[in-house]
Protein backbone atom coordinates (compact mmCIF):
# COMPACT_ATOMS: atom_id res chain seq x y z
CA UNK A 1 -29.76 2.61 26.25
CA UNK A 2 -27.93 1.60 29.60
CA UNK A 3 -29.13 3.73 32.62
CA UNK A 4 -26.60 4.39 34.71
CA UNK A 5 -27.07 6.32 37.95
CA UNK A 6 -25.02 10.02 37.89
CA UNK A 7 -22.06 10.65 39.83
CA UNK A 8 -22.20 12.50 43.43
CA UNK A 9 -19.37 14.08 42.42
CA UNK A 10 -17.43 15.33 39.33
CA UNK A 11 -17.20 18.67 36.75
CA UNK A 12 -20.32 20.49 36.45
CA UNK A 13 -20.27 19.51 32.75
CA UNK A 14 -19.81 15.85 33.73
CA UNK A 15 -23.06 15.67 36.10
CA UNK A 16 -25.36 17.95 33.98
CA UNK A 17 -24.28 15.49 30.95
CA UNK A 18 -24.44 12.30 33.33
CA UNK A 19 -28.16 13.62 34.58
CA UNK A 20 -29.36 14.10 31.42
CA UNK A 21 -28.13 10.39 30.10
CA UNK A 22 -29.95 9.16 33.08
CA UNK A 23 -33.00 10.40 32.48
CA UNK A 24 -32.81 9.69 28.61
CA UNK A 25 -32.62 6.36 29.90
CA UNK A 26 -35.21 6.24 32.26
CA UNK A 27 -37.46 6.99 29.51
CA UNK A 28 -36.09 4.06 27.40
CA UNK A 29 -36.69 2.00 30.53
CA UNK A 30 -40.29 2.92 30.85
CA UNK A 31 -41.01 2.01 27.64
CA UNK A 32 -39.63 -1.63 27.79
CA UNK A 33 -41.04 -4.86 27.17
CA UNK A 34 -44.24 -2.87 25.37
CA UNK A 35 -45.53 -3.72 21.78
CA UNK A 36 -46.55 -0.86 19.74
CA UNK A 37 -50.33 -1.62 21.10
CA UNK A 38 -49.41 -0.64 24.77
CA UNK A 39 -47.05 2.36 23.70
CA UNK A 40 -50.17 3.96 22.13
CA UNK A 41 -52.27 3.44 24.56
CA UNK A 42 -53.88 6.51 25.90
CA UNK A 43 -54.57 5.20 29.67
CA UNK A 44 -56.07 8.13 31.54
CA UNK A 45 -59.03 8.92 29.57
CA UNK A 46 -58.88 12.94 29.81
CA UNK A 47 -55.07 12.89 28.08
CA UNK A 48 -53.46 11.95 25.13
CA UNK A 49 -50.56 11.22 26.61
CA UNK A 50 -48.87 8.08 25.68
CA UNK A 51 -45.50 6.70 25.99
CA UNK A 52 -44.47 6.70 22.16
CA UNK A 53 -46.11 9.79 21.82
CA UNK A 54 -43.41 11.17 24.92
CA UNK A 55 -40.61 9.03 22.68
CA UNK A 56 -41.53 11.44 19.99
CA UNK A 57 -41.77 14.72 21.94
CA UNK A 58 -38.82 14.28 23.04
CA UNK A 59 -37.22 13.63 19.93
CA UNK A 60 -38.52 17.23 18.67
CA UNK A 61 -37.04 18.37 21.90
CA UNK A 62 -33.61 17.31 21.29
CA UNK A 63 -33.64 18.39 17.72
CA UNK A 64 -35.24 21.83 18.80
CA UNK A 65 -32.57 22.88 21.21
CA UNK A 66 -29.87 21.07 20.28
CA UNK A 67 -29.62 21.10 16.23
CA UNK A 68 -31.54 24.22 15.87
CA UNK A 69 -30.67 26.41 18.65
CA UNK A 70 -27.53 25.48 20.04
CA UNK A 71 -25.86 24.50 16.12
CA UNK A 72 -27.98 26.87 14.23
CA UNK A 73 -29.91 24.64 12.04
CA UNK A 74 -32.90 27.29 12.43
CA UNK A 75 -34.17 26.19 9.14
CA UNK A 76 -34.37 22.48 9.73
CA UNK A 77 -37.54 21.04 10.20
CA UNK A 78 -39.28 19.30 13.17
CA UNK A 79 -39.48 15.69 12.72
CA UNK A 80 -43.43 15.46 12.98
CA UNK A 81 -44.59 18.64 12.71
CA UNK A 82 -44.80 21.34 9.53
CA UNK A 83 -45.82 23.77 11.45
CA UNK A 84 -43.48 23.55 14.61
CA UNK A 85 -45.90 22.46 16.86
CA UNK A 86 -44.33 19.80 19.75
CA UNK A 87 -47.62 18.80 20.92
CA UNK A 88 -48.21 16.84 17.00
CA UNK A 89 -45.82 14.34 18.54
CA UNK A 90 -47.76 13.28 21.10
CA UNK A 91 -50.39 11.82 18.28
CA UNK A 92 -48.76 8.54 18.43
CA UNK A 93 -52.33 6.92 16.85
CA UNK A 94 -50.57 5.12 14.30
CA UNK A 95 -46.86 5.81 15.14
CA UNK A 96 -44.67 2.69 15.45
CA UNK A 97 -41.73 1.76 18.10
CA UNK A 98 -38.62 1.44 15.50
CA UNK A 99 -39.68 4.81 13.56
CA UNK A 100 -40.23 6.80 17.18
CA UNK A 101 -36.97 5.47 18.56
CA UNK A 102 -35.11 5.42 16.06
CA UNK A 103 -35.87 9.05 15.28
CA UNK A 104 -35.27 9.96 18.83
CA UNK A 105 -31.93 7.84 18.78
CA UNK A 106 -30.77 9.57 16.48
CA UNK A 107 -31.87 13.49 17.69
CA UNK A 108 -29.93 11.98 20.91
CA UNK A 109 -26.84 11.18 19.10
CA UNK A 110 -26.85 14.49 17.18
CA UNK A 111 -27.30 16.39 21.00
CA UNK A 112 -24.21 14.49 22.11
CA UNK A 113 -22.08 15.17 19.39
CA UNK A 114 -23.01 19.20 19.66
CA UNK A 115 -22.99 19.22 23.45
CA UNK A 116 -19.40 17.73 23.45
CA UNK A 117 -18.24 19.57 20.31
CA UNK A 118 -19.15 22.91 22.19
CA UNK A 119 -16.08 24.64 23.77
CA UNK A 120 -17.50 25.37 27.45
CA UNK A 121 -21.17 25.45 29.21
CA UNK A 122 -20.74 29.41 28.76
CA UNK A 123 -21.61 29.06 24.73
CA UNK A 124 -24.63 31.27 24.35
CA UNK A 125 -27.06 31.36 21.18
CA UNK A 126 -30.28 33.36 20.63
CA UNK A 127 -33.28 31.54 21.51
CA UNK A 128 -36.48 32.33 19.19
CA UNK A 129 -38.78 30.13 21.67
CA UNK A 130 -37.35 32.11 24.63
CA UNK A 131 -36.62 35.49 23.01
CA UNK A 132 -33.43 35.65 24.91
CA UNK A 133 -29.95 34.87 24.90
CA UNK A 134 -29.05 31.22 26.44
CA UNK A 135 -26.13 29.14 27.39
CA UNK A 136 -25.44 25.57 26.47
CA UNK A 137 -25.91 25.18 30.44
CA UNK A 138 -29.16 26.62 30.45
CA UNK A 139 -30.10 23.98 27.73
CA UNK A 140 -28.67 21.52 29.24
CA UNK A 141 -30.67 21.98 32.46
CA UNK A 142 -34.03 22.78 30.28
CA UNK A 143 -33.43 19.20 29.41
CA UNK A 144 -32.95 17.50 32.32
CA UNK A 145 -36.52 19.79 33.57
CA UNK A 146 -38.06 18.27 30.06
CA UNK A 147 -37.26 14.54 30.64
CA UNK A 148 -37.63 14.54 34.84
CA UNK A 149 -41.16 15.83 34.22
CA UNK A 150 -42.25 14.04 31.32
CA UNK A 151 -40.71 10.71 33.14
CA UNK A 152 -43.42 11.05 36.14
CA UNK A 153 -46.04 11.36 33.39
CA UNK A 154 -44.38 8.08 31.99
CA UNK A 155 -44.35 6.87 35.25
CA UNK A 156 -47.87 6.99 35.62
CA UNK A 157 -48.70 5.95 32.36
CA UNK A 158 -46.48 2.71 32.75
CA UNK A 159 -47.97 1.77 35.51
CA UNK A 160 -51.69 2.29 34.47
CA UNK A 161 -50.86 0.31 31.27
CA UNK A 162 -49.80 -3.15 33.42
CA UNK A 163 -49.29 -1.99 36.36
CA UNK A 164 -45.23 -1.82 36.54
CA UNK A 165 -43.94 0.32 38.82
CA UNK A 166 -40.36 1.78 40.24
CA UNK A 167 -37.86 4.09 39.01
């Protein structure tokens, strides 16, 4: 996944969409050059957090709001979880690169095809996790929250793992 730095300028749909790519791929980026060894590792010893287990949140994330809330799929089920419970994917004990990013891959492809088939930012859905109405724009910023935040706690996970650091 090629990060590419968002414009300073352009359509509002254009820089949430060009934000959001950026940060997919800052996650991506985090998580390069590391076996599947390293991208379970659990360094700070009072979290589970670990970078595959962040690859596979976020996959649940994408399919959550994208495929189930914004398309409708309510009935589809989370990738790692029966019971609809995000925090399963952070249990990345005996998860493996190609299965985490290739599901996430593919939840990312499946949020690009809905965000672009949608006919304006203004499309708004019911959301059972919010209990409220909500606009493709509204998901679309909820995203770019979900990844900026969970990329400082990759971020410092990267960088307690073997010490690489920058953006």
């Amino acid at each position: 996944m090629e990060r590419i730095s968002p414009p300073t300028n352009g359509s509002e749909r254009e820089m949430l969409r060009a934000h959001l790519d950026f940060h997919r791929a800052t996650l991506a980026m985090k998580c390069e050059g590391l076996g599947d060894e390293d991208l379970r590792r659990q360094p700070v010893p009072t979290s589970s957090l670990t970078l595959l287990g962040l690859v596979r949140h976020m996959a649940e994330v994408e399919r959550a709001w994208f495929r189930r809330t914004i398309n409708g799929e309510h009935d589809l089920p989370l990738v790692w979880s029966d019971t609809g419970d995000f925090q399963q994917a952070y249990d990345a004990s005996k998860a493996d690169r190609e299965e985490a990013f290739k599901a996430w891959q593919a939840e990312v492809e499946h949020a690009r095809r809905i965000e672009r088939a949608a006919e304006s930012l203004d499309v708004t859905v019911h959301s059972a996790r919010w209990n409220a109405e909500v606009s493709l724009r509204a998901v679309l910023l909820h995203m770019i929250h979900e990844y900026a935040r969970h990329n400082g706690h990759a971020d410092l996970i990267r960088e307690a793992t073997d010490g690489t650091t920058g953006v």
